[in-house]
N, C-alpha and C. Protein backbone atom coordinates (compact mmCIF):
# COMPACT_ATOMS: atom_id res chain seq x y z
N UNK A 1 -1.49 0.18 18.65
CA UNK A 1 -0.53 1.03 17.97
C UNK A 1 -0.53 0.68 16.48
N UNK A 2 -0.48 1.85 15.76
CA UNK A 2 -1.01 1.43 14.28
C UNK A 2 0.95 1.28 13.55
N UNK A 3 0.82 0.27 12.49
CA UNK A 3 2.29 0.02 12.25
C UNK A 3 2.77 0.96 11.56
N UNK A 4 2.24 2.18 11.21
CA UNK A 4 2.96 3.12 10.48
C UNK A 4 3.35 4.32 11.75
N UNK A 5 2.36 4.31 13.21
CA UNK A 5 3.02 4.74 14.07
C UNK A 5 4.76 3.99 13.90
N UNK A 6 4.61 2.62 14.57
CA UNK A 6 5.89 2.60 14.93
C UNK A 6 7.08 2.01 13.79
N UNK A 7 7.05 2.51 12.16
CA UNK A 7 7.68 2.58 11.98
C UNK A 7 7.94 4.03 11.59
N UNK A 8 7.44 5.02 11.74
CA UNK A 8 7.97 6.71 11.72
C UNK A 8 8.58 6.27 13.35
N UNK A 9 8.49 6.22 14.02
CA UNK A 9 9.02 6.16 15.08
C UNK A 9 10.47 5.32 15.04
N UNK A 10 10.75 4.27 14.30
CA UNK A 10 11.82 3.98 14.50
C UNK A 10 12.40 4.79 13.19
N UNK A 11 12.12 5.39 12.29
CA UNK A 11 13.09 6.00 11.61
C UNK A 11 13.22 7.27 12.33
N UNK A 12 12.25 7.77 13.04
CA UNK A 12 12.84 9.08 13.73
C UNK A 12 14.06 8.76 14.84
N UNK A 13 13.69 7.29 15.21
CA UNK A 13 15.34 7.39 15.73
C UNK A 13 16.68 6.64 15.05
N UNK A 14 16.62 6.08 14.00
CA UNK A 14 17.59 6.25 13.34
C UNK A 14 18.13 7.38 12.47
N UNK A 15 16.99 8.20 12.05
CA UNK A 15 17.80 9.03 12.18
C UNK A 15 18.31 10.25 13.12
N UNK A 16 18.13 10.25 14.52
CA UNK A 16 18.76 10.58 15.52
C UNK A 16 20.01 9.67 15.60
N UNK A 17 20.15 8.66 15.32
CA UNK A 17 21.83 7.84 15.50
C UNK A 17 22.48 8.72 14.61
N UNK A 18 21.84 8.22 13.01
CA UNK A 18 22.41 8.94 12.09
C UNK A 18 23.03 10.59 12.03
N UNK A 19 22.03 11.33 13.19
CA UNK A 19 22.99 12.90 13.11
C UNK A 19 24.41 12.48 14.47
N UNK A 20 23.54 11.70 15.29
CA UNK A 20 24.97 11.60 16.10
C UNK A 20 25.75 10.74 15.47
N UNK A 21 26.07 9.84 14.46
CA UNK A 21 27.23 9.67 13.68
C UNK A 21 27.79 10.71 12.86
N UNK A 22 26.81 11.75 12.42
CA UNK A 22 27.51 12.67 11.41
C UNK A 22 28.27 13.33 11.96
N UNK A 23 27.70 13.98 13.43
CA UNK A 23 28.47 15.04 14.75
C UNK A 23 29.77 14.37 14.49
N UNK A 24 29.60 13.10 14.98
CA UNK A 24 31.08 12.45 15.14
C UNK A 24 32.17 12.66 14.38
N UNK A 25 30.96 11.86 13.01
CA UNK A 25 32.29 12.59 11.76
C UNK A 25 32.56 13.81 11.23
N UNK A 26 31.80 15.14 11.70
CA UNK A 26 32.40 16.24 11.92
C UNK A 26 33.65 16.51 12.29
N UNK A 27 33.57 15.65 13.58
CA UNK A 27 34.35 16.05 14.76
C UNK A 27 36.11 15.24 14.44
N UNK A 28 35.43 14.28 13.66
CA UNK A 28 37.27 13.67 13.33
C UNK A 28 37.68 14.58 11.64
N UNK A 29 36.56 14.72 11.09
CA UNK A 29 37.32 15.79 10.04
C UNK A 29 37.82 16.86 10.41
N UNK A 30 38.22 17.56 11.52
CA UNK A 30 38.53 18.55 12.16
C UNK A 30 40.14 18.17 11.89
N UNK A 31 40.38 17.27 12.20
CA UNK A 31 41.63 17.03 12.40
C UNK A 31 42.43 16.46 11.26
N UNK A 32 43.16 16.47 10.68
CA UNK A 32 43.86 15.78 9.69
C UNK A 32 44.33 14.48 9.19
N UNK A 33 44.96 13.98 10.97
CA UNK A 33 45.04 12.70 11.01
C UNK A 33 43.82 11.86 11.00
N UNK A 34 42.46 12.65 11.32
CA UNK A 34 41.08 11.27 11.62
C UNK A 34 40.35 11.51 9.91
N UNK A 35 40.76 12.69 9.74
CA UNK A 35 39.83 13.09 8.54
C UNK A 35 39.56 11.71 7.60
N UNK A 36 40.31 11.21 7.31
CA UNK A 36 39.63 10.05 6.32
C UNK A 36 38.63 9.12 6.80
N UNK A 37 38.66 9.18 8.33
CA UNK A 37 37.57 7.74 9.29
C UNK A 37 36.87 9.16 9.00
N UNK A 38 36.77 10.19 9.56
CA UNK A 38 35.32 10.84 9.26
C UNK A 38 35.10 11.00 8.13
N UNK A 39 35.51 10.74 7.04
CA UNK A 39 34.69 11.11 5.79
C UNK A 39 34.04 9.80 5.33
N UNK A 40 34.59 8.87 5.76
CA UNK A 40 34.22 7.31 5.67
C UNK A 40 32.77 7.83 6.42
N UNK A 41 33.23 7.93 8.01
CA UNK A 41 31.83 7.37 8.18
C UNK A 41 30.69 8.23 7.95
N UNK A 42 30.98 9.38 6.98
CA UNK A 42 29.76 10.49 7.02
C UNK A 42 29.27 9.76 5.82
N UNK A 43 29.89 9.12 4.73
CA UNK A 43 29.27 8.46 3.39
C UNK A 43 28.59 6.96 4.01
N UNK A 44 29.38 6.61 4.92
CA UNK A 44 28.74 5.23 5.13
C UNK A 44 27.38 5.45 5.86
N UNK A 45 27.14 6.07 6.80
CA UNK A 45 25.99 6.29 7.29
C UNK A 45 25.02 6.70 6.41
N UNK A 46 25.35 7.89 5.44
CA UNK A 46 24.67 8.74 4.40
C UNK A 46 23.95 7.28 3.54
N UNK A 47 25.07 6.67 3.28
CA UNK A 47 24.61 5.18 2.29
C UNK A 47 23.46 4.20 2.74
N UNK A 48 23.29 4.50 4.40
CA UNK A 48 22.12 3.47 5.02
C UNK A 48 20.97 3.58 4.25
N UNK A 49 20.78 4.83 3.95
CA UNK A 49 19.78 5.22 3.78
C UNK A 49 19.06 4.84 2.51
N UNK A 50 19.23 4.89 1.10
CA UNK A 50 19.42 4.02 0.06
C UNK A 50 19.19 2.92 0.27
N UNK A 51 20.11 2.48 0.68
CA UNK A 51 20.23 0.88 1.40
C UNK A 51 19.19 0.41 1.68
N UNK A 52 18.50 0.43 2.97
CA UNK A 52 17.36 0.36 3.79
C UNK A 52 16.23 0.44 2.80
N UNK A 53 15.96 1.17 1.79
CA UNK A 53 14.80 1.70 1.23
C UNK A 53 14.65 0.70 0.09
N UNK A 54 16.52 0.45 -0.95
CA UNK A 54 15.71 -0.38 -1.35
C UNK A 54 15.29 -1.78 -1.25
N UNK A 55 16.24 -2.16 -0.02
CA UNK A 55 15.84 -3.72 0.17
C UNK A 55 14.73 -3.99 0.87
N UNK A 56 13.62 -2.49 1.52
CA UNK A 56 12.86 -2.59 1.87
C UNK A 56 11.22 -2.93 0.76
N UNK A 57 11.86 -2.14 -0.09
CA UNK A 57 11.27 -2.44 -1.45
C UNK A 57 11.12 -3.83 -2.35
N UNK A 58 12.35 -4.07 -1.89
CA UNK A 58 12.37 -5.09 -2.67
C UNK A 58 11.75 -6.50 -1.67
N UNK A 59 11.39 -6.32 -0.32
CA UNK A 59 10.72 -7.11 0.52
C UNK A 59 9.02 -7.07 0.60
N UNK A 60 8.70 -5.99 0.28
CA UNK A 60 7.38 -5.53 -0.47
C UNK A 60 6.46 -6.70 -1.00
N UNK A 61 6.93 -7.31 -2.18
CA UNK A 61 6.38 -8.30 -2.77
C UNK A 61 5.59 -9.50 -1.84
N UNK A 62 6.88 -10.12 -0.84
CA UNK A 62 7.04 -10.98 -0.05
C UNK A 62 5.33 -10.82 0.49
N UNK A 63 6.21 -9.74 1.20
CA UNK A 63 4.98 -8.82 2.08
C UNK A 63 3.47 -9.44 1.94
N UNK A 64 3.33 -8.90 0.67
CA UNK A 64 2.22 -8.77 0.08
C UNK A 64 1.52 -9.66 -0.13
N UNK A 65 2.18 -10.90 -0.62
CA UNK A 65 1.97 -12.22 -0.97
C UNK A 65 1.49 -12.73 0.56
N UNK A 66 2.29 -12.79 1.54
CA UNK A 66 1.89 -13.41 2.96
C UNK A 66 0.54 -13.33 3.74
N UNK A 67 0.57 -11.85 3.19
CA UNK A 67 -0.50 -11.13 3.90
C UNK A 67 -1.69 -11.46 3.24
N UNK A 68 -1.73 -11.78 1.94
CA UNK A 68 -2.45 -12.30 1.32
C UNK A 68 -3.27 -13.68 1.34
N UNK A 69 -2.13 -14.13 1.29
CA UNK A 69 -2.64 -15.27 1.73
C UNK A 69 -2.92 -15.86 3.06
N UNK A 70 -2.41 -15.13 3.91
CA UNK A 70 -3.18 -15.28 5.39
C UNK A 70 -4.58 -14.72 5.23
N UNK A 71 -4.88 -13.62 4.38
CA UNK A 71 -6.08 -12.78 4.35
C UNK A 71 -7.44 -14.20 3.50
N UNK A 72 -7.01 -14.83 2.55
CA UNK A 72 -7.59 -15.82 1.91
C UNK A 72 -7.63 -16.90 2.71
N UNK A 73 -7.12 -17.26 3.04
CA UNK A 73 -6.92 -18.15 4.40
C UNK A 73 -8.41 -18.05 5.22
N UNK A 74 -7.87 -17.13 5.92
CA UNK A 74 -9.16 -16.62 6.41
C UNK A 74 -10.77 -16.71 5.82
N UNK A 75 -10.94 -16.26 4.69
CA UNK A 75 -12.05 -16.11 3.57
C UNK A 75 -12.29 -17.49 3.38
N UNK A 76 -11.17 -18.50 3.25
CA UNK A 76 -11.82 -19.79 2.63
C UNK A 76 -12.58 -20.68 4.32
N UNK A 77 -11.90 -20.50 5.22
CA UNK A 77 -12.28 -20.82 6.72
C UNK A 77 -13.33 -20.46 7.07
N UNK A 78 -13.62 -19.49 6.74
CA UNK A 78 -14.54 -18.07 7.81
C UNK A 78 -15.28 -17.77 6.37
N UNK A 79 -16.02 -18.11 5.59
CA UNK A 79 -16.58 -17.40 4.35
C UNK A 79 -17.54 -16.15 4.89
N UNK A 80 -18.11 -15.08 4.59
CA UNK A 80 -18.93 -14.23 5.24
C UNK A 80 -18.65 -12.64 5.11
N UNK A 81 -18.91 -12.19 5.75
CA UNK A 81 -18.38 -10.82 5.69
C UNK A 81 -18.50 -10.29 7.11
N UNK A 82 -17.86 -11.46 7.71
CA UNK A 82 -17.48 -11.07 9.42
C UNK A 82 -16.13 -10.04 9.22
N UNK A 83 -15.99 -8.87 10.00
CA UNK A 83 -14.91 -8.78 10.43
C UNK A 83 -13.96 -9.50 11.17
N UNK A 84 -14.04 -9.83 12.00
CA UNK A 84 -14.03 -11.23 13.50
C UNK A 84 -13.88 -12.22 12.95
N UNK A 85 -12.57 -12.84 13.50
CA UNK A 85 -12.88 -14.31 13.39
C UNK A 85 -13.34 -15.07 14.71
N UNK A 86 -13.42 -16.09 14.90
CA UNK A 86 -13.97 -17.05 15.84
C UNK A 86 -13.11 -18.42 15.62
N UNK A 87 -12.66 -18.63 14.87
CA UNK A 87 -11.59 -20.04 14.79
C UNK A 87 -9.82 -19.43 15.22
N UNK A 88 -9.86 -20.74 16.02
CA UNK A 88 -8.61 -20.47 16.54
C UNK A 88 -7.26 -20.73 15.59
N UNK A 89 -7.51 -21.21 14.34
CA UNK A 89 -6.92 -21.62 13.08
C UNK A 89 -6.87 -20.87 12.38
N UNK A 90 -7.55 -19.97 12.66
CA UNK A 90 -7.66 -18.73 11.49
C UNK A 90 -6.68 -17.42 12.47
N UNK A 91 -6.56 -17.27 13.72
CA UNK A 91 -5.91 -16.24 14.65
C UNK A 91 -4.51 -17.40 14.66
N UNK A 92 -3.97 -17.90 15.00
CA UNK A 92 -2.99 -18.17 14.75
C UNK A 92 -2.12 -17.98 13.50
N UNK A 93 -2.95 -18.32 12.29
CA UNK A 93 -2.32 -18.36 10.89
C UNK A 93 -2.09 -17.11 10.63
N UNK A 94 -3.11 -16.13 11.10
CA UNK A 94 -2.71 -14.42 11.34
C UNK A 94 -1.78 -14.38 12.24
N UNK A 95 -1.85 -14.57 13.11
CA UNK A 95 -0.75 -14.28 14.17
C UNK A 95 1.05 -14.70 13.15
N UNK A 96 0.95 -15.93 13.44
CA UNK A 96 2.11 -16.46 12.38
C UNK A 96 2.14 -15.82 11.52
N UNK A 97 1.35 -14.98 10.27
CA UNK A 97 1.84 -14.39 9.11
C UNK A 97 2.28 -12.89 9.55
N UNK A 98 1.83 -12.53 10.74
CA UNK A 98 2.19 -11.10 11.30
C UNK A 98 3.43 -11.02 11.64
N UNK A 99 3.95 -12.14 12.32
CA UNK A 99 4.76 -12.35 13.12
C UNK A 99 6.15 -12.48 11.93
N UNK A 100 6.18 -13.27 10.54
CA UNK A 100 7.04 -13.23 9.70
C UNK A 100 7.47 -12.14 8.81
N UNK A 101 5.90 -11.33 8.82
CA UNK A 101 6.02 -10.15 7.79
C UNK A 101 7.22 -9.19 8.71
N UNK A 102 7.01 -8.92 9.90
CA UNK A 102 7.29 -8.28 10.59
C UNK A 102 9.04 -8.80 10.77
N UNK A 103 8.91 -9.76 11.10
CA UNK A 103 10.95 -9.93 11.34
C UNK A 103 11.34 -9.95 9.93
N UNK A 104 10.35 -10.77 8.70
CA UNK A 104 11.21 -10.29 7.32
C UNK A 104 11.34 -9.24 7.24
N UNK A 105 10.42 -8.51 7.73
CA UNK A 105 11.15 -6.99 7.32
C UNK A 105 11.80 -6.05 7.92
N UNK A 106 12.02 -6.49 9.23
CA UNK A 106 12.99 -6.02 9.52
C UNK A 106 14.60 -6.65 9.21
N UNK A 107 14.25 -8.20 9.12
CA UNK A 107 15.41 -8.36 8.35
C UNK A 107 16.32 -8.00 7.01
N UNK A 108 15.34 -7.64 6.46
CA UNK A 108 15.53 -6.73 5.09
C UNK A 108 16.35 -5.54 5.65
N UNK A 109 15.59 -4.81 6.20
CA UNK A 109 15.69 -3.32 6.42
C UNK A 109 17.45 -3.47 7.29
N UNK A 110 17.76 -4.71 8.21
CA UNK A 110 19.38 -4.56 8.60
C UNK A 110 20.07 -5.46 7.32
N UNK A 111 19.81 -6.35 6.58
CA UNK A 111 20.33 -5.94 5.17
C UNK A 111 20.93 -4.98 4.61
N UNK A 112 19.49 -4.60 4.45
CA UNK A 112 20.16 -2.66 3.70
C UNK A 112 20.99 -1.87 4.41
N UNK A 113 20.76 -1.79 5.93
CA UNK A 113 21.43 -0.93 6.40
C UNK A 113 22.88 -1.74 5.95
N UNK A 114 23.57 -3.01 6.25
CA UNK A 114 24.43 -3.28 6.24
C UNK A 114 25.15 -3.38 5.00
N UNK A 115 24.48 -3.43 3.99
CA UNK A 115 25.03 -3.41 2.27
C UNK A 115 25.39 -1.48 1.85
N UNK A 116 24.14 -0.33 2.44
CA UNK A 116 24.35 0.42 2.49
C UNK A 116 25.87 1.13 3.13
N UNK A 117 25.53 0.68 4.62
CA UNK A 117 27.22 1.08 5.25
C UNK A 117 28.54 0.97 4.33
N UNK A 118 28.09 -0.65 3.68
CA UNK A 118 29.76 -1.32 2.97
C UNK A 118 29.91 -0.14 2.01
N UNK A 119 29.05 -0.12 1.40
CA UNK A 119 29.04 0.79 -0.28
C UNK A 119 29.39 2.27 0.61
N UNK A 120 28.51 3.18 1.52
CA UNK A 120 29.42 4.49 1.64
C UNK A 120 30.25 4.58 2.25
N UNK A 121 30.95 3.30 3.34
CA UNK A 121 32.36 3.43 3.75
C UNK A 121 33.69 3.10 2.85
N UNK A 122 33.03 2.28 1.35
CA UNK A 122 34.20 2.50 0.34
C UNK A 122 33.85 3.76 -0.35
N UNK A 123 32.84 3.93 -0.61
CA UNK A 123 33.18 5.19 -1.36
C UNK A 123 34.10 6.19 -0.61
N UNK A 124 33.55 6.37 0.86
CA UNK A 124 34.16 7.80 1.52
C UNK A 124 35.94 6.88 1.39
N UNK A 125 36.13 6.25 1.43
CA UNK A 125 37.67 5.97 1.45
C UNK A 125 38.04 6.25 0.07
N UNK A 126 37.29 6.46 -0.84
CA UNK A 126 37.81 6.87 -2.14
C UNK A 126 37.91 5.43 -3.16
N UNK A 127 36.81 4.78 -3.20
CA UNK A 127 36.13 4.11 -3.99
C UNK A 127 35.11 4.06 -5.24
N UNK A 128 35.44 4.29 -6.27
CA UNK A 128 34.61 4.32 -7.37
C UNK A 128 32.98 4.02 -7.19
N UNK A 129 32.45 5.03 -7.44
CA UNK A 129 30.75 4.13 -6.55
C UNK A 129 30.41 2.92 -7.57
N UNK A 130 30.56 2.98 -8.87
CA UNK A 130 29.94 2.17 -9.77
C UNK A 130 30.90 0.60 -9.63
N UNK A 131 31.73 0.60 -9.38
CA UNK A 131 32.56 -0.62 -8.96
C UNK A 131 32.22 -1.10 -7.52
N UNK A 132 31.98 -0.22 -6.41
CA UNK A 132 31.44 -0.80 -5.29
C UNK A 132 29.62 -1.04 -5.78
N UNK A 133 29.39 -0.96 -5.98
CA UNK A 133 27.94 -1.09 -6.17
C UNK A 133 27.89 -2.47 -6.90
N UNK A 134 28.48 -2.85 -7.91
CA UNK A 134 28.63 -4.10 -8.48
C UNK A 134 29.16 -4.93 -7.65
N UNK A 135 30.00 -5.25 -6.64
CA UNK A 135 30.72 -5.87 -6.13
C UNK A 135 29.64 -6.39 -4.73
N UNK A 136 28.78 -5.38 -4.72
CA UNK A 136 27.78 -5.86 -3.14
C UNK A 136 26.92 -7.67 -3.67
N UNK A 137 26.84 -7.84 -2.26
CA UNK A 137 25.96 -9.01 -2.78
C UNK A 137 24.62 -9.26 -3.21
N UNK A 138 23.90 -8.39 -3.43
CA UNK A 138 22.28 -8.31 -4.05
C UNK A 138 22.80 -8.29 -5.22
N UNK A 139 23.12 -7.27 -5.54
CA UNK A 139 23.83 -6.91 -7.33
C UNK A 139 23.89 -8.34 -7.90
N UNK A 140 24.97 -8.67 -7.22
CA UNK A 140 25.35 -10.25 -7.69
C UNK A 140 24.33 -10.95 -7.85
N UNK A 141 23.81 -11.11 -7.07
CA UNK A 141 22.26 -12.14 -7.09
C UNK A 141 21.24 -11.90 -8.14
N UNK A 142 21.13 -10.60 -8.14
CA UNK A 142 20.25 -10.15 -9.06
C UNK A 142 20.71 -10.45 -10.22
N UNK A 143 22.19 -10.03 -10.68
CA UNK A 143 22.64 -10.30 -12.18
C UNK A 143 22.28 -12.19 -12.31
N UNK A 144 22.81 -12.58 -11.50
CA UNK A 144 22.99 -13.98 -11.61
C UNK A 144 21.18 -14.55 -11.96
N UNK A 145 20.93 -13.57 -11.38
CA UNK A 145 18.87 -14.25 -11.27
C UNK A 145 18.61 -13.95 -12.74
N UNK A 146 18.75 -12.49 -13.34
CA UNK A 146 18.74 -12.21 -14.41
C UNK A 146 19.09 -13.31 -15.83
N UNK A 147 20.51 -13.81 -15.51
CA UNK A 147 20.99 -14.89 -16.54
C UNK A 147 20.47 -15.49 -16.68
N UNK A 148 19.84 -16.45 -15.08
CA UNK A 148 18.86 -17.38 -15.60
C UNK A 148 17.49 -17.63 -16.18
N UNK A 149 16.99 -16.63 -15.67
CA UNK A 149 16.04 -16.04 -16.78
C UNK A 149 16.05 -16.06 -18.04
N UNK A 150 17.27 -15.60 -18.26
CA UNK A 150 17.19 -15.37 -19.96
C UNK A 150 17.40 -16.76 -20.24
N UNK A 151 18.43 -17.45 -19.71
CA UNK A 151 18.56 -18.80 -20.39
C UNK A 151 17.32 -19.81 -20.41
C-alpha cells in the first residue's frame, strides 16, 4: 500500500467525522438554547483543518532529515547502486526510521487537530481570532524560539 494511498484515505475519513460533526451542529443551531454549542462546534471542527496542515508542515523538515539519513545510512553500509539491501543493519535502521517518521507524524497531525479545535471553539464562542491565535502553544514557542535567535 503506497503511503499517499493511506493517507487520502484517512483524510477521506476525517473528513466524513468532520460532516457528521457539522450535521450535528446544524442540528443544535436549530434551537436557541444549543445554538451557541453548535456554532462552537461548527468553527472548532472547521479550525482542525488549518491546524492539521500546518503542524503537518511544520513536521516536514523532521521528516526529511530522518529519511535522509536513514537513506545515507544505507549508502555508507551498502555503497553500490543496489536497490536491495542484504544487511540486517541497514533493514532495521529503515525499519526504525519508518516507524518514527510515521508516529511523528501522526503525532503532529493530533497536535494540530487539537490546537486547531482550541482556536475554533473560542472563536465560535465569540473570541477574537487574533488573541486566540497568540495565546495557543506553538505561537508561544515559536515567538520565544524567535527571541532567541535574535539574541
Amino acid at each position: 500500500m503506497s503511503p499517499l494511498f493511506g493517507y487520502v484515505m484517512a483524510f477521506m475519513g476525517w473528513t466524513l467525522v468532520a460532516v457528521l460533526i457539522w450535521i450535528v451542529a446544524a442540528i443544535l443551531s436549530v434551537r436557541r438554547r444549543t445554538r451557541r454549542v453548535g456554532r462552537c462546534l461548527l468553527w472548532a471542527m472547521a479550525a482542525t483543518y488549518p491546524g492539521v496542515v500546518v503542524c503537518q508542515i511544520m513536521a516536514a523538515p523532521v521528516i526529511v532529515v530522518v529519511l535522509g539519513a536513514a537513506w545515507l545510512f544505507w549508502r555508507i553500509v551498502e555503497p553500490g547502486a543496489a536497490t536491495t539491501s542484504s544487511s540486517p543493519v541497514v533493514e532495521a535502521v529503515s525499519l526504525v526510521a519508518a516507524l518514527f517518521v510515521m508516529c511523528f507524524f501522526c503525532v503532529m497531525s493530533f497536535i494540530g487537530f487539537y490546537q486547531g479545535w482550541r482556536v475554533g471553539w473560542a472563536y465560535g464562542c465569540g473570541g477574537q481570532l487574533s488573541n486566540i491565535v497568540e495565546a495557543t502553544a506553538p505561537v508561544r514557542w515559536f515567538r520565544t524560539l524567535l527571541r532567541r535567535l535574535r539574541a
